[in-house]
Every structure is written in C-alpha cells, then in structure tokens.
Protein backbone atom coordinates (compact mmCIF):
# COMPACT_ATOMS: atom_id res chain seq x y z
CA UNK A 1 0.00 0.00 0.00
CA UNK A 2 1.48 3.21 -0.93
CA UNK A 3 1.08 6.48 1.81
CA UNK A 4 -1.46 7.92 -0.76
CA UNK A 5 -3.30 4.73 -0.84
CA UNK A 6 -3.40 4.99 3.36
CA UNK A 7 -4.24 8.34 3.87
CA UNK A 8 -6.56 9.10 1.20
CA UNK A 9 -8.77 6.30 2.29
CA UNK A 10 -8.34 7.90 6.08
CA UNK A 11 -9.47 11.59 4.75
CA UNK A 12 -12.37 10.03 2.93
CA UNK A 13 -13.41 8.07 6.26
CA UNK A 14 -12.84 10.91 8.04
CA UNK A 15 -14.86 13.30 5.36
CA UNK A 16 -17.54 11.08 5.99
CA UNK A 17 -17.48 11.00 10.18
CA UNK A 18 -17.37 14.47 9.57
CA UNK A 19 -20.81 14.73 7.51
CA UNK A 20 -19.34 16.29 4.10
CA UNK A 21 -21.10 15.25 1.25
CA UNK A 22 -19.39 13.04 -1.33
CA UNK A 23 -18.41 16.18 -3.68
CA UNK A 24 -16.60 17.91 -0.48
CA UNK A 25 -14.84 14.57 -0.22
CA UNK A 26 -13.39 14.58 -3.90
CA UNK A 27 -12.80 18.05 -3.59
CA UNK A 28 -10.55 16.99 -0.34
CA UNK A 29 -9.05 14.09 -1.79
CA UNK A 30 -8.13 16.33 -5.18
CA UNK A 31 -5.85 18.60 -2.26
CA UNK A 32 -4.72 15.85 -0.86
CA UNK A 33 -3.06 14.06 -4.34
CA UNK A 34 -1.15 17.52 -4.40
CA UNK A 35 -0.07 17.61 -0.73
CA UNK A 36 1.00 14.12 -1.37
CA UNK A 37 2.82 14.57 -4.53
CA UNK A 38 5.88 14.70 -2.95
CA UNK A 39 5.79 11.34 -0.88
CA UNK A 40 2.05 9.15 -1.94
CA UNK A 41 3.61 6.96 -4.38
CA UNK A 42 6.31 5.88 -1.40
CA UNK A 43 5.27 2.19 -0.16
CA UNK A 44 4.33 1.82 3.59
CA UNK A 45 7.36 -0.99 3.63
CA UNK A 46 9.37 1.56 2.89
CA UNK A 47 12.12 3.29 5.37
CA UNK A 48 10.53 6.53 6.12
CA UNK A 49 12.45 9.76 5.19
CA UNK A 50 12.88 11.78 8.26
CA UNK A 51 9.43 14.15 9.33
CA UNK A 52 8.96 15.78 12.28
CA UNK A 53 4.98 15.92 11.77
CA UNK A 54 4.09 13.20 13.65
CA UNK A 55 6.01 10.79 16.23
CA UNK A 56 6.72 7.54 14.29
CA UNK A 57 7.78 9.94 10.82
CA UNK A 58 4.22 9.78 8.87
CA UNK A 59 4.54 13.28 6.84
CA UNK A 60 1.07 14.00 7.68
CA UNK A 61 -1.50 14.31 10.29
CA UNK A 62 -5.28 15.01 10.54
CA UNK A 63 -7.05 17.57 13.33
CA UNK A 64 -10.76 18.30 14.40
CA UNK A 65 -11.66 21.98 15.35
CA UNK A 66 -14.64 21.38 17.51
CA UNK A 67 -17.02 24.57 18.36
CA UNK A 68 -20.28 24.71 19.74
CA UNK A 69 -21.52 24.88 15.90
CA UNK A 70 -19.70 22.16 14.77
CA UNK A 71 -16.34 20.65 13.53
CA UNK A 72 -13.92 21.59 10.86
CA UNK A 73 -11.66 18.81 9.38
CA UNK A 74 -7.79 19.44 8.73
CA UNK A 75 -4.85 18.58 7.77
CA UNK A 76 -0.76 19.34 8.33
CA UNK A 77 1.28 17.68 5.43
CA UNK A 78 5.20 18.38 5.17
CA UNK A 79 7.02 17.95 1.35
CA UNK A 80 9.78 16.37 0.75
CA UNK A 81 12.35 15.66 -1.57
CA UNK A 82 15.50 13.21 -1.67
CA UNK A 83 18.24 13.33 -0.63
CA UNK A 84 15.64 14.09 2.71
CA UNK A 85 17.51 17.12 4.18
CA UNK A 86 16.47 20.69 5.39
CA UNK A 87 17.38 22.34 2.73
CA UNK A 88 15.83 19.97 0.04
CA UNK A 89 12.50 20.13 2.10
CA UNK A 90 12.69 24.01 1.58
CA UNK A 91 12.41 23.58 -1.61
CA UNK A 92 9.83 21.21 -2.03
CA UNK A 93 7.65 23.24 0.21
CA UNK A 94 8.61 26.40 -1.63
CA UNK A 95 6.97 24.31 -5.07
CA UNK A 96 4.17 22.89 -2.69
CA UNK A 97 3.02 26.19 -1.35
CA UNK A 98 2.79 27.59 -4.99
CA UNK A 99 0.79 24.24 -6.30
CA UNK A 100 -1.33 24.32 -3.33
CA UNK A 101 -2.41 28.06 -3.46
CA UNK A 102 -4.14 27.55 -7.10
CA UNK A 103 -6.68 25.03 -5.22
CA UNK A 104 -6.92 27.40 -2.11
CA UNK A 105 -7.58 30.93 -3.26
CA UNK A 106 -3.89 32.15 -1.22
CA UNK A 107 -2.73 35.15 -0.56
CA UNK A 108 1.44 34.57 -1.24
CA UNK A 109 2.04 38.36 -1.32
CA UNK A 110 3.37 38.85 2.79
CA UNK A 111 4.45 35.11 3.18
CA UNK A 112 6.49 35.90 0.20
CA UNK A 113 8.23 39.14 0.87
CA UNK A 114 10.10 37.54 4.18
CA UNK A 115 10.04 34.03 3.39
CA UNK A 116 13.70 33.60 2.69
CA UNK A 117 14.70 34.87 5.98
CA UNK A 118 13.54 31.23 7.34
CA UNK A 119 15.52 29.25 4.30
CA UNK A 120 17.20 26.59 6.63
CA UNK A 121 21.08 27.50 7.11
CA UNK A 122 21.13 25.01 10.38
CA UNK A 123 20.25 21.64 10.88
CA UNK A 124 16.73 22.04 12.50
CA UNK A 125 13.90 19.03 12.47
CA UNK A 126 11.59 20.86 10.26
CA UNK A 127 11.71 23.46 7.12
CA UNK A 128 8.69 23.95 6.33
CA UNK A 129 4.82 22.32 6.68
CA UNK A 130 1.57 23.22 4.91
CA UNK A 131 -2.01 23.52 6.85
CA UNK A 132 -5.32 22.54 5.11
CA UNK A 133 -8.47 23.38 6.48
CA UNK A 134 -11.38 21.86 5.07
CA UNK A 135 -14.38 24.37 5.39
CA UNK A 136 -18.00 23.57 4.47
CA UNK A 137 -19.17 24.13 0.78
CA UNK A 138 -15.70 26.56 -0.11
CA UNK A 139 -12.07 26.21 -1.12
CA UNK A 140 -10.19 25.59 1.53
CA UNK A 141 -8.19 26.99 3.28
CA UNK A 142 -4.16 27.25 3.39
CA UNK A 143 -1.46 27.81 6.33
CA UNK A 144 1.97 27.63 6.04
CA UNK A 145 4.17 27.04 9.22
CA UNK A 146 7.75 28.18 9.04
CA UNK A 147 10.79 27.54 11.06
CA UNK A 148 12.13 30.52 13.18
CA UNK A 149 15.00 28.13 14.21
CA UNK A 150 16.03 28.30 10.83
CA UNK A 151 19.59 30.28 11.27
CA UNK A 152 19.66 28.62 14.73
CA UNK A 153 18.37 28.80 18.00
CA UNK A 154 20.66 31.77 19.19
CA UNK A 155 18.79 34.10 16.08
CA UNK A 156 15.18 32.96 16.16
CA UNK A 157 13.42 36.27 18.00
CA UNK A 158 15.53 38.38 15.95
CA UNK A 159 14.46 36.41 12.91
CA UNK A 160 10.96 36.45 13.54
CA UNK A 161 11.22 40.20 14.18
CA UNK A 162 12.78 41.27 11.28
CA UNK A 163 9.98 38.94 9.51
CA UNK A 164 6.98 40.69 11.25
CA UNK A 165 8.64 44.04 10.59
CA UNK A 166 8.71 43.20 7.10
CA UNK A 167 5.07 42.99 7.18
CA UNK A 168 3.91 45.27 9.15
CA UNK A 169 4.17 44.22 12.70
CA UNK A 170 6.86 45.92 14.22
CA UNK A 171 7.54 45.92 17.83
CA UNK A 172 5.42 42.84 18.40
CA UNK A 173 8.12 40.48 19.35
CA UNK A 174 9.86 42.13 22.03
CA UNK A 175 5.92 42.42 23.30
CA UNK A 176 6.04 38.52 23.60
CA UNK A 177 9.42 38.48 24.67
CA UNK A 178 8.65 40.19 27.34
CA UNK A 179 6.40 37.55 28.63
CA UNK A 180 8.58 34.84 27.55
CA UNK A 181 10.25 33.07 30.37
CA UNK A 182 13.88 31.22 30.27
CA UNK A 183 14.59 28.47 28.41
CA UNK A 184 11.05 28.85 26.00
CA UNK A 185 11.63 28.75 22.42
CA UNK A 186 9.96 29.92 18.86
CA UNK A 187 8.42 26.88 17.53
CA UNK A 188 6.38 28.02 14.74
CA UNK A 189 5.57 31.35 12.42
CA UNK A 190 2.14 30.83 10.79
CA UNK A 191 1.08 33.04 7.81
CA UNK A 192 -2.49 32.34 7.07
CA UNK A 193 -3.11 32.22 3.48
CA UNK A 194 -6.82 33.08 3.00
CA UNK A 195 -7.85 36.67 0.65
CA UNK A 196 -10.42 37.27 3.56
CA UNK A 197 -7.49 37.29 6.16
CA UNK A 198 -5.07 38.71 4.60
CA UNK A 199 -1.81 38.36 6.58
CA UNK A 200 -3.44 37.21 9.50
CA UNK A 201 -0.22 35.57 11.50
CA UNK A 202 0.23 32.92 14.10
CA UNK A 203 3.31 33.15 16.76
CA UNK A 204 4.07 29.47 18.66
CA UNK A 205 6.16 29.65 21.84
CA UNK A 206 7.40 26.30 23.36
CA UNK A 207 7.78 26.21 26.95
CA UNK A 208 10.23 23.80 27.78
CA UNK A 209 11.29 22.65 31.70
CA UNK A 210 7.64 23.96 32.59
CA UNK A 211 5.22 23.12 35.51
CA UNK A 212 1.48 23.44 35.14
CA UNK A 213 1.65 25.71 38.00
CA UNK A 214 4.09 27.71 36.03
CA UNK A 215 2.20 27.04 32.92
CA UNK A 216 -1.01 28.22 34.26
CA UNK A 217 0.42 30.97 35.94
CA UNK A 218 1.86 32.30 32.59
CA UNK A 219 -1.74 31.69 30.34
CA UNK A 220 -3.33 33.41 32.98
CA UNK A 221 -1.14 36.90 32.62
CA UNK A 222 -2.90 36.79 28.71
CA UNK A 223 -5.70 34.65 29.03
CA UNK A 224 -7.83 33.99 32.16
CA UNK A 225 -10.38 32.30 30.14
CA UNK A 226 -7.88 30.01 28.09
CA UNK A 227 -6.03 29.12 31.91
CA UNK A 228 -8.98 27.90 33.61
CA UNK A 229 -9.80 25.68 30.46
CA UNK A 230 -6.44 24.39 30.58
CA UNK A 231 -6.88 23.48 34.37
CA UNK A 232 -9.45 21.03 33.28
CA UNK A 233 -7.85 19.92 30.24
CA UNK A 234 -4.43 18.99 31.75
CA UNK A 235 -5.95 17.15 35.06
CA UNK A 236 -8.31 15.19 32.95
CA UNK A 237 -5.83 14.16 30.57
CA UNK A 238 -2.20 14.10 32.20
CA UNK A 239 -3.40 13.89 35.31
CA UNK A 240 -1.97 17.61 35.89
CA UNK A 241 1.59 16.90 34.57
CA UNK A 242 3.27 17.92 31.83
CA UNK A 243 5.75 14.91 30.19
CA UNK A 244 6.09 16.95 27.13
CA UNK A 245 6.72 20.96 26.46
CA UNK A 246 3.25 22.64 25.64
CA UNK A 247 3.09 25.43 23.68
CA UNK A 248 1.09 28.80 23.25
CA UNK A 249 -0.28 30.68 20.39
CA UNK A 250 -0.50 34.39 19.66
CA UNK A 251 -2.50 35.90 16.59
CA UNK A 252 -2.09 38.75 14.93
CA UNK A 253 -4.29 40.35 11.98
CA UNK A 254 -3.51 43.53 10.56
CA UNK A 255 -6.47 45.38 11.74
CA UNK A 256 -5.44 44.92 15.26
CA UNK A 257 -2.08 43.90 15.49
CA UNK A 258 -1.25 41.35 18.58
CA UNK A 259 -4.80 39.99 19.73
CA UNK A 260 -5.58 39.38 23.15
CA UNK A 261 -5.96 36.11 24.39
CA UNK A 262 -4.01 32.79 23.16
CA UNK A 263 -4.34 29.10 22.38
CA UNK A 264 -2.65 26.30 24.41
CA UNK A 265 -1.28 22.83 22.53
CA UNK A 266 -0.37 20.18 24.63
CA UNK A 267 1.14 16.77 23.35
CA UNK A 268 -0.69 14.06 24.45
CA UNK A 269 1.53 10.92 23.13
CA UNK A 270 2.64 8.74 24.57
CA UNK A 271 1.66 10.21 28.02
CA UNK A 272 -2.05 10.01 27.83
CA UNK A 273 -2.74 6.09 28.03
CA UNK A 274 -4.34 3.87 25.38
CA UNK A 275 -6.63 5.60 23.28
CA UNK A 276 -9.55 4.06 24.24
CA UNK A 277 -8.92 5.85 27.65
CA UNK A 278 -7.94 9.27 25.96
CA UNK A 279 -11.43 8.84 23.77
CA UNK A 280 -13.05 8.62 26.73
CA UNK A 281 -11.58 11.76 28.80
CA UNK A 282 -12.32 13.64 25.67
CA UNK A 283 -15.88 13.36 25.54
CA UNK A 284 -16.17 14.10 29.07
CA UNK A 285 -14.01 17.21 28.41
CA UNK A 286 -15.70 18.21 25.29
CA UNK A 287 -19.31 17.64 27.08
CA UNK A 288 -17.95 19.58 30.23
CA UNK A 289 -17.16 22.35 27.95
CA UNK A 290 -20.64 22.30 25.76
CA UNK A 291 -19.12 20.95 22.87
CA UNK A 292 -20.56 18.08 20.52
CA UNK A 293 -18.81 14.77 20.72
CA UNK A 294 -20.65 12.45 18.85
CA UNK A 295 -18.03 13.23 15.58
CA UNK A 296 -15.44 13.36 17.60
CA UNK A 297 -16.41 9.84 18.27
CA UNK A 298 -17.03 8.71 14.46
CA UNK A 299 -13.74 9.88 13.39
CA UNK A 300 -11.68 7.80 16.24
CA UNK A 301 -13.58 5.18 15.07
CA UNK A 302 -12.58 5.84 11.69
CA UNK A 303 -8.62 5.41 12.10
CA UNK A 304 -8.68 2.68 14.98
CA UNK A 305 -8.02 -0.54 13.94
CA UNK A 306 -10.60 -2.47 15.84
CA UNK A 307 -8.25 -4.90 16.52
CA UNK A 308 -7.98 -4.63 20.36
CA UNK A 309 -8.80 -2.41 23.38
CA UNK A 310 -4.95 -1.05 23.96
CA UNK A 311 -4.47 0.61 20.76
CA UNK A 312 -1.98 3.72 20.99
CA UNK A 313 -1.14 6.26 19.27
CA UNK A 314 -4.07 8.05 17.55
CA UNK A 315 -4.09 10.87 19.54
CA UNK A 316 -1.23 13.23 18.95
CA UNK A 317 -2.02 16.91 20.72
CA UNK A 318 -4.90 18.43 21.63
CA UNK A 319 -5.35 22.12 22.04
CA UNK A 320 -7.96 24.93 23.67
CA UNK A 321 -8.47 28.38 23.09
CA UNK A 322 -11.69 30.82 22.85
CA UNK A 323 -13.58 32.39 19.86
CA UNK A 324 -16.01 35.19 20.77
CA UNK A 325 -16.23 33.41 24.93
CA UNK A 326 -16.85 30.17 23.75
CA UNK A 327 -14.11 27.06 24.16
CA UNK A 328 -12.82 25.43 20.46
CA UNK A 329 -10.70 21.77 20.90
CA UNK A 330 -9.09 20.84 18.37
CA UNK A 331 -7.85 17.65 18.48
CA UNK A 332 -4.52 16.31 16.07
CA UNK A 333 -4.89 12.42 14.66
CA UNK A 334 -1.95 10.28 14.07
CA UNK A 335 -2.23 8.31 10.55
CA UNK A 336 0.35 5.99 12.31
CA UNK A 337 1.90 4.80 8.74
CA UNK A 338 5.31 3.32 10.74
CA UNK A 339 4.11 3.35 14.28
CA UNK A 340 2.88 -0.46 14.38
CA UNK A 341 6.19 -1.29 12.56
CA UNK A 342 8.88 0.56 13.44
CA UNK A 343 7.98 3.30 16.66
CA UNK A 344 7.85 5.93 17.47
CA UNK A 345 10.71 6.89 15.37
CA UNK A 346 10.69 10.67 15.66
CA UNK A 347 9.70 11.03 19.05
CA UNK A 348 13.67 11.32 20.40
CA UNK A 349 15.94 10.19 17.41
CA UNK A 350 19.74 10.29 18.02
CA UNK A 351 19.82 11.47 14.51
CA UNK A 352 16.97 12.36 11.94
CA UNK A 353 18.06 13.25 8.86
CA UNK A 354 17.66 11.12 6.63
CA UNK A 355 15.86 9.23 8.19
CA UNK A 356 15.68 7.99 11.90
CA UNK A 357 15.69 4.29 11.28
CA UNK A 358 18.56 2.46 12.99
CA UNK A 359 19.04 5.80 15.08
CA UNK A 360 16.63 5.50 17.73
C-alpha cells in the first residue's frame, strides 16, 4: 500500500465521520493528491524519510476543530524531496506552497516578501509544513508554518522580528518576549493564506522545563479564560503533569495587530494512556465544555483498527483556546503509517536526517 493509498482512504473516512457530502470529499481528496505529490507513491514498507509531523515519521496528520456549531476537518502535510535534508524540504515546500495556493484561493504576497529569511542554514527538524483546512461548501483553506529556528536557536526572535517588521508588525516580538520566560523557544511562524485574512499571523512559543503551576500561571497573565480551560484539560488528561513541552499561540491580523488572548497545545503521546482511555476523557471534556462529541467519536472510530482495546497512538495533541467566549478543541490524529512497525521513530531520534531508522 502506498502512503497515498493509506491516507486518502483515512481523509475520505474521516470526510464522511465528519458529515461532508461526497463532492466535499473529492474536492478533499483532489488537495490531498497535491499535498502528497511529494511522498504518496512511497510504499508503507518503505524506510521513512525523516518528518517531524508526527512521532513515528508519517509526513502528515489530521485535526478536528470542535465549536459549539460544529467541527472543521484538517490537515498538516510536510514535502519532501530526496536526498531528505532541510534544505531539500525548503524547496519542495517552496513548489508545494505555490501548487497548493491555485486550489486554495492564497494570498502569497506577505508570506512571500520575508520568506527567505527562514531558508534553513542550520540543521533544524523541520523546514517547512503546509495547513489545510477543510471548510463547508468553499475552497479551503491554506497555512503555512515556518521555522524561526532556521539560522539557529541563538537568532530565532531576531528572525521572527525582522519577519513581522517586514510585514507590518513591528515591535510585536519584544511584546512577547517580554512575557517569555527562560529556556522557551519559537516553535512556529504561521502566515495564514486566505484573501479574507489577509496576513493574519500565528506566533508558537514552546515552553520547555515547565510546571502546570508555572504554565497556568503564565496563560493566565494573557488569558484567564484560556487558563482555567487548561486546568481542566491537563488534570483530565495528564493527570496535571506535563511529560512533554506545551506550547502557546499568539495571533495577529492587521487590523489589530497582537490579539488578546491565546491558544494552548499540549502533546498528548505517549503520556495520555491507550486511546480508548484518551477517547473517553475527551468526551467528558468536550461535554464539560458544551461541545458536541458524537463526531469526535465517528472519526476515532474511523482510524482505529478495531483490533484490540490497547491501541496507541491516535491521539497526537490536543489544544484549547476561545472564539467570541466560547471554548474550540481541536484535536490532532496520528495516521500511524510506521508506528505499528517501526515506533515511534521521531519522538527522540539520536539522529533524523535522513531518516531515523537504525538511530533511535
């Protein structure tokens, strides 16, 4: 079975859980051939080139965004290119983002004007990876995530600065750097693609060596709302802890600059248990918050393999923020293409590139 074989029959079961019709499923699956044009004719026997999507290398991974109104299907897809390197990824995401933009009405113009400021020149375990959002009846919708760790740790907040000056947000980094305690990082700089939002931007901050106390301390300063959510979400899930750095999210549109509030990620795998457990929490978190759970349900049911109770691995992250007072979950799927076979590869590889096999 080849990875395009796997996960288009995953988006179309998904689709489906998710109540789109059959012709928003083939306009899905037409997005997905081009995500996948850079790895879907790869065999699932294969040795996986290196990705730092998921935990056992699959270069893809599926999320829910669950409101009060309903859910949202999406996808995160990285391209690659051999010989699997940083620098060779660039590129093919460079090609993707143009091929991709045709089927999702982008706007390139402020993505493009600083984009070569994040043009890998260290070795860092991503380059670049490509957001999908699958919205009811309408093109999608594009993101692209970019590396600020791209000239190395040591020049990330001044790259992302220089970046946000370039498009008109100057001054907003040493706003969040302000906040930012020791030791947390620049994970992510999202430029969302859409003509409606036009330069609408996404900042992620890990927070490594944290506490929840110290985690809940820090949402709080920005989000009261957001903190209190993550109370519950972190007790009913880890139990409180925190095995694995979270992160936060900042948006920023150019109406108002830096928006208040902010969205919390927290890995769940391997931490969380057996996913039958981690189901369960979830629709007792999603029901505690007023949100529906019944395709939440469908779609778990969707990827599991019905083989036995202690499957793991499904669940990947699972994040919370609010949208006008009201929570949104969105919760990140695992396709788990090598995880049965060969691990969780990626989850702490002594080497990745090019691939993590024989490494870990």
């Amino acid at each position: 079975m080849t990875l395009f074989d796997h996960g288009s029959g995953q988006l179309r079961a998904l689709g489906r859980a998710c109540g789109y019709d059959e012709h928003e499923i083939a306009g899905m699956l037409r997005v997905f051939a081009v995500a996948a044009e850079s790895w879907g004719g790869r065999c699932v026997e294969e040795t996986p080139r290196w990705s730092g999507v998921t935990d056992d290398c699959s270069p893809f991974e599926f999320s829910l965004a669950i409101e009060p109104t309903g859910t949202e299907l999406r996808m995160l897809a990285e391209a690659q290119r051999d010989p699997a390197s940083p620098d060779t990824y660039w590129n093919a995401g460079v090609d993707l983002t143009r091929r991709l933009s045709d089927h999702c009405n982008a706007a390139l113009d402020g993505f493009e004007r600083v984009s070569d400021l994040f043009r890998p020149r260290a070795e860092v375990y991503f380059s670049m990876l490509h957001g999908i959002c699958f919205g009811r009846g309408d093109s999608p919708s594009m993101k692209v995530y970019l590396n600020p760790k791209a000239q190395g740790l040591e020049r990330s907040g001044a790259i992302v600065g220089e970046a946000l000056a370039g498009i008109g947000y100057a001054g907003v980094v040493e706003n969040l750097q302000s906040r930012m305690r020791p030791g947390d990082e620049y994970q992510f700089l999202c430029f969302d693609l859409d003509h409606v939002f036009e330069s609408r931007i996404k900042i992620y901050i890990r927070h490594r060596r944290c506490t929840f106390d110290e985690l809940h301390r820090y949402v709080a300063q920005v989000d009261s709302g957001v903190a209190d959510d993550a109370s519950l979400l972190v007790s009913a899930l880890l139990d409180g802890r925190l095995p694995r750095p979270p992160l936060t999210m900042y948006a920023l549109n150019p109406e108002f600059g830096l928006l208040p509030g902010c969205a919390l990620h927290v890995p769940t795998f391997p931490y969380a248990g057996e996913d039958a457990v981690i189901r369960h929490r979830i629709v007792s978190l999603l029901s505690r918050f007023g949100l529906p759970t019944s395709t939440y349900v469908r779609c778990v049911d969707a990827l599991s393999s019905g083989a036995n109770s202690d499957e793991v691995g499904i669940h990947n992250y699972i994040s919370i923020q609010r949208r006008g007072g009201s929570p949104r979950v969105t919760i990140y799927l695992c396709p788990r293409l090598y995880l049965h076979r060969l691990g969780a590869i990626a989850f702490d590889p002594q080497s990745a590139w090019p691939t993590p096999v024989n490494s870990w």
